[in-house]
Protein backbone atom coordinates (compact mmCIF):
# COMPACT_ATOMS: atom_id res chain seq x y z
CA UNK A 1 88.51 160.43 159.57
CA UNK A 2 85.63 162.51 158.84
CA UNK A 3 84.83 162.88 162.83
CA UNK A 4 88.53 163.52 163.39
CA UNK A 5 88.68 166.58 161.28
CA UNK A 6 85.44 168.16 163.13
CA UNK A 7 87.19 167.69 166.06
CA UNK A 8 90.07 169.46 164.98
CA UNK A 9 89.18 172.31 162.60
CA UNK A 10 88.68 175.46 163.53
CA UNK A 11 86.81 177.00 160.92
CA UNK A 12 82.77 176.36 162.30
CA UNK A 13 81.85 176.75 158.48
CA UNK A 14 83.70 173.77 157.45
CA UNK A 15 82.42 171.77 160.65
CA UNK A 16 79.22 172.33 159.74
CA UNK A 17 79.66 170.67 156.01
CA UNK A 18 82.00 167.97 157.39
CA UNK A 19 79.06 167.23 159.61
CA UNK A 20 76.75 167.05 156.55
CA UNK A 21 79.16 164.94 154.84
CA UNK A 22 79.39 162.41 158.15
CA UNK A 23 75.69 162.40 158.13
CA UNK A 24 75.37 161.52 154.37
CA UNK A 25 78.02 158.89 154.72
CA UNK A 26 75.91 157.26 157.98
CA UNK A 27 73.38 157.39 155.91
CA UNK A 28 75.14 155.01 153.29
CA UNK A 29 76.31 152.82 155.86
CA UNK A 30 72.33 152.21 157.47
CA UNK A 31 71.54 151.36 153.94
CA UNK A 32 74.02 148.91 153.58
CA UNK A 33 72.57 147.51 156.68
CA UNK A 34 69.16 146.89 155.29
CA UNK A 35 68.01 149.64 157.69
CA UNK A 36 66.33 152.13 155.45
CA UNK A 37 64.39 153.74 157.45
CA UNK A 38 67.20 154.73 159.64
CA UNK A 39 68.94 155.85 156.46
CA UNK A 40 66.40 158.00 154.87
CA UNK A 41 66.21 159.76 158.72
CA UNK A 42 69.50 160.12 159.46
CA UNK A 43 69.47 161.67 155.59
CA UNK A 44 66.71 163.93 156.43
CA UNK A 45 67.11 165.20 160.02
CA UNK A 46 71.26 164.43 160.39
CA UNK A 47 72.44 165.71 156.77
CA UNK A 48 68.80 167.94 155.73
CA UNK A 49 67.95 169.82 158.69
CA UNK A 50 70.69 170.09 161.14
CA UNK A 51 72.96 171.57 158.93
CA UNK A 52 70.72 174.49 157.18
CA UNK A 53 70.05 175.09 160.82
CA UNK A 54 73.78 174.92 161.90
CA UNK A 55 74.30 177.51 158.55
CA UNK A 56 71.50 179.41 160.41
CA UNK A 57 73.10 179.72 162.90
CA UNK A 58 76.55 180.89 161.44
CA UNK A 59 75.28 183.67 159.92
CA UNK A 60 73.97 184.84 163.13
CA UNK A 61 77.43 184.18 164.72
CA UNK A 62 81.28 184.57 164.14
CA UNK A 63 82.44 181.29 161.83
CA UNK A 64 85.98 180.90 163.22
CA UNK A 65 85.84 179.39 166.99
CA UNK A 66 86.83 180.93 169.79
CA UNK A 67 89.99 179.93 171.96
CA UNK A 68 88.87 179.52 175.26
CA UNK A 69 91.14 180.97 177.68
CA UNK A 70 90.57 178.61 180.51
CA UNK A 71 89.57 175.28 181.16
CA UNK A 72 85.95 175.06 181.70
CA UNK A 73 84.96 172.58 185.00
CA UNK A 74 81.36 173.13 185.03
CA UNK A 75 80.56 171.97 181.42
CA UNK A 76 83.04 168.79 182.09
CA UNK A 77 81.58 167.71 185.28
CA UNK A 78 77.71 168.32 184.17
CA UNK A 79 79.44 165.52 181.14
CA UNK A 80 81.29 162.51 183.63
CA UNK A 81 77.34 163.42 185.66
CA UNK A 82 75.57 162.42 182.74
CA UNK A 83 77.70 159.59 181.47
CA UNK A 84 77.99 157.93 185.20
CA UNK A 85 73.93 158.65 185.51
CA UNK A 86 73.85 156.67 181.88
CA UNK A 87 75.89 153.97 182.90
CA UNK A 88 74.40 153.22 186.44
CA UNK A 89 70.89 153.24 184.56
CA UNK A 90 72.20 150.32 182.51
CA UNK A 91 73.26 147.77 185.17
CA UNK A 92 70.18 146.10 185.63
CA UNK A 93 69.60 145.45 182.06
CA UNK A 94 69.15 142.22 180.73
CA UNK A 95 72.53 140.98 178.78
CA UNK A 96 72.40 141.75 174.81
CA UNK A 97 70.75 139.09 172.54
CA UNK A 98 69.29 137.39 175.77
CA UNK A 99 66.56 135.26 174.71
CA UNK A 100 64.83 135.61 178.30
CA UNK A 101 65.06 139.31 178.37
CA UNK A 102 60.84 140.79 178.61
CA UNK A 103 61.33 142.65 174.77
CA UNK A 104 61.70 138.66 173.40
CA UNK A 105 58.52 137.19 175.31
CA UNK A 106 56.02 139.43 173.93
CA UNK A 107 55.16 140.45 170.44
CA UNK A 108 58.32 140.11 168.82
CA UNK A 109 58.27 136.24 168.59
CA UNK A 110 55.23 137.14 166.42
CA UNK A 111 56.76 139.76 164.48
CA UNK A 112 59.78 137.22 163.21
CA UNK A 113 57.95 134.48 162.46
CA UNK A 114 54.93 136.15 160.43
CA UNK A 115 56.59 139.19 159.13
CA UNK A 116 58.19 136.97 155.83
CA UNK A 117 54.76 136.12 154.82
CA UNK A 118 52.97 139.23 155.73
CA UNK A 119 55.29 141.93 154.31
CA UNK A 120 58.32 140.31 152.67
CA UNK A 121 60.69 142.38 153.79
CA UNK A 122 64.31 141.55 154.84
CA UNK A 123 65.08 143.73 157.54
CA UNK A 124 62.64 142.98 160.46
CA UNK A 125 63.18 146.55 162.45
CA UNK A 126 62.31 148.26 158.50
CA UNK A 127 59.26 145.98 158.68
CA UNK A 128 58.15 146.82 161.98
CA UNK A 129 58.93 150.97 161.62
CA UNK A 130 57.47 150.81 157.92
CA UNK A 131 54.52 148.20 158.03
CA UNK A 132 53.11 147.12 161.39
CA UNK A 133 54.12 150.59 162.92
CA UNK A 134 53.49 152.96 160.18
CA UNK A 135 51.08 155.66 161.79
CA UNK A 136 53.54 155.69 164.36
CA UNK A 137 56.59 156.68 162.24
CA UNK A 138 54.59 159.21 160.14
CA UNK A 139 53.53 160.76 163.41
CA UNK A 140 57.15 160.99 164.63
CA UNK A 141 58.48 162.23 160.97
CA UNK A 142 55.48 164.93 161.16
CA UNK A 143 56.68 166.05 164.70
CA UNK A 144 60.02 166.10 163.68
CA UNK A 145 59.52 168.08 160.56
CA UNK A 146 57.06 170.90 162.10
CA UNK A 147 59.97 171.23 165.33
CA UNK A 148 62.24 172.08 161.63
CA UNK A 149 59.71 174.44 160.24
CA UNK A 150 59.59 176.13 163.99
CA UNK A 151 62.82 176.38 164.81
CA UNK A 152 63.55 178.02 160.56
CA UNK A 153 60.53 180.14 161.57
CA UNK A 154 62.64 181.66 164.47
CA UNK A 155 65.90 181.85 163.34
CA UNK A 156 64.48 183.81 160.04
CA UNK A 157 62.36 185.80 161.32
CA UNK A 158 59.00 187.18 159.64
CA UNK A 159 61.27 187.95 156.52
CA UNK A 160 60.15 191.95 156.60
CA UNK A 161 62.46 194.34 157.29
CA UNK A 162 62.33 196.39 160.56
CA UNK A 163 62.37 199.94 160.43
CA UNK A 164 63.64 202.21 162.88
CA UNK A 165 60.72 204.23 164.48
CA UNK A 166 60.81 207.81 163.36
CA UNK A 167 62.20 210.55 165.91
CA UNK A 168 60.03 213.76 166.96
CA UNK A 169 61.10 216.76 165.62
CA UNK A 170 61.97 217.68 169.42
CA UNK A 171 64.08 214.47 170.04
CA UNK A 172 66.25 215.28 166.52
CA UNK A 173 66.79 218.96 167.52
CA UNK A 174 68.39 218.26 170.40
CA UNK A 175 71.00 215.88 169.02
């Protein structure tokens, strides 16, 4: 429902928070799932992040949308491109929960088997994100939260006020 009323307001303010909100309630659902780590990321980046940015944004913009006045073929081609590029790229993968694919052959084996006495925790992609690939997650939440700081950096600006350069006397008696 949430998703259905982005899609149909008009007012980008509200958008933004409804996107918030759908975040959040992600969120909720990935920790019903036992998947944590998801969770506290899509909490951080999806509900934390993205919308101060989108409010960022706004203030630098109009906040009711505008009605395009004609259909826009460009945008929706560059879309079915992408999607059809997507697809084709997925043909020659193995089929889902295939216990031949290469991803089962390897290290995961290892992973389920030893992870229960190792760690003792229930959700084996949390284990591997949290335990046996922990430098690896910090270094992607660090990248992730500098990109934030950047991008806040640029859309706020050094926080001083500009001042107009002064006009010579010359300049201000002509006008």
């Amino acid at each position: 429902m949430t998703a259905i009323a982005i899609i149909r307001l008009r007012s980008l303010f509200a958008v933004v928070m409804l996107s918030g909100i759908y975040s959040l309630l992600a969120a909720g659902i990935f920790v019903q799932l036992d998947a944590v780590d998801v969770a506290f990321t899509e909490a951080a980046v999806g509900a934390g992040i993205s919308t101060v940015l989108m409010l960022g944004t706004l203030a630098l913009t109009t906040r009711q949308e505008k009605i395009p006045t004609y259909m826009p073929i460009l945008p929706l081609f560059v879309v079915i491109a992408t999607g059809a590029a997507l697809i084709y790229g997925t043909m020659d993968m193995p089929a889902f929960g295939d216990p031949n694919a290469p991803i089962h052959q390897h290290v995961v084996p290892r992973y389920i088997e030893d992870m229960p006495k190792e760690i003792g925790v229930p959700n084996v992609v949390t284990a591997i994100l949290a335990s046996y690939r922990g430098y690896d997650t910090l270094g992607e939440v660090t990248v992730i939260f500098t990109a934030g700081i950047g991008v806040l950096i640029l859309l706020g600006g050094s926080g001083r006020k500009r001042v107009a350069p002064k006009m010579p006397r010359r300049a201000r008696r002509r006008s």
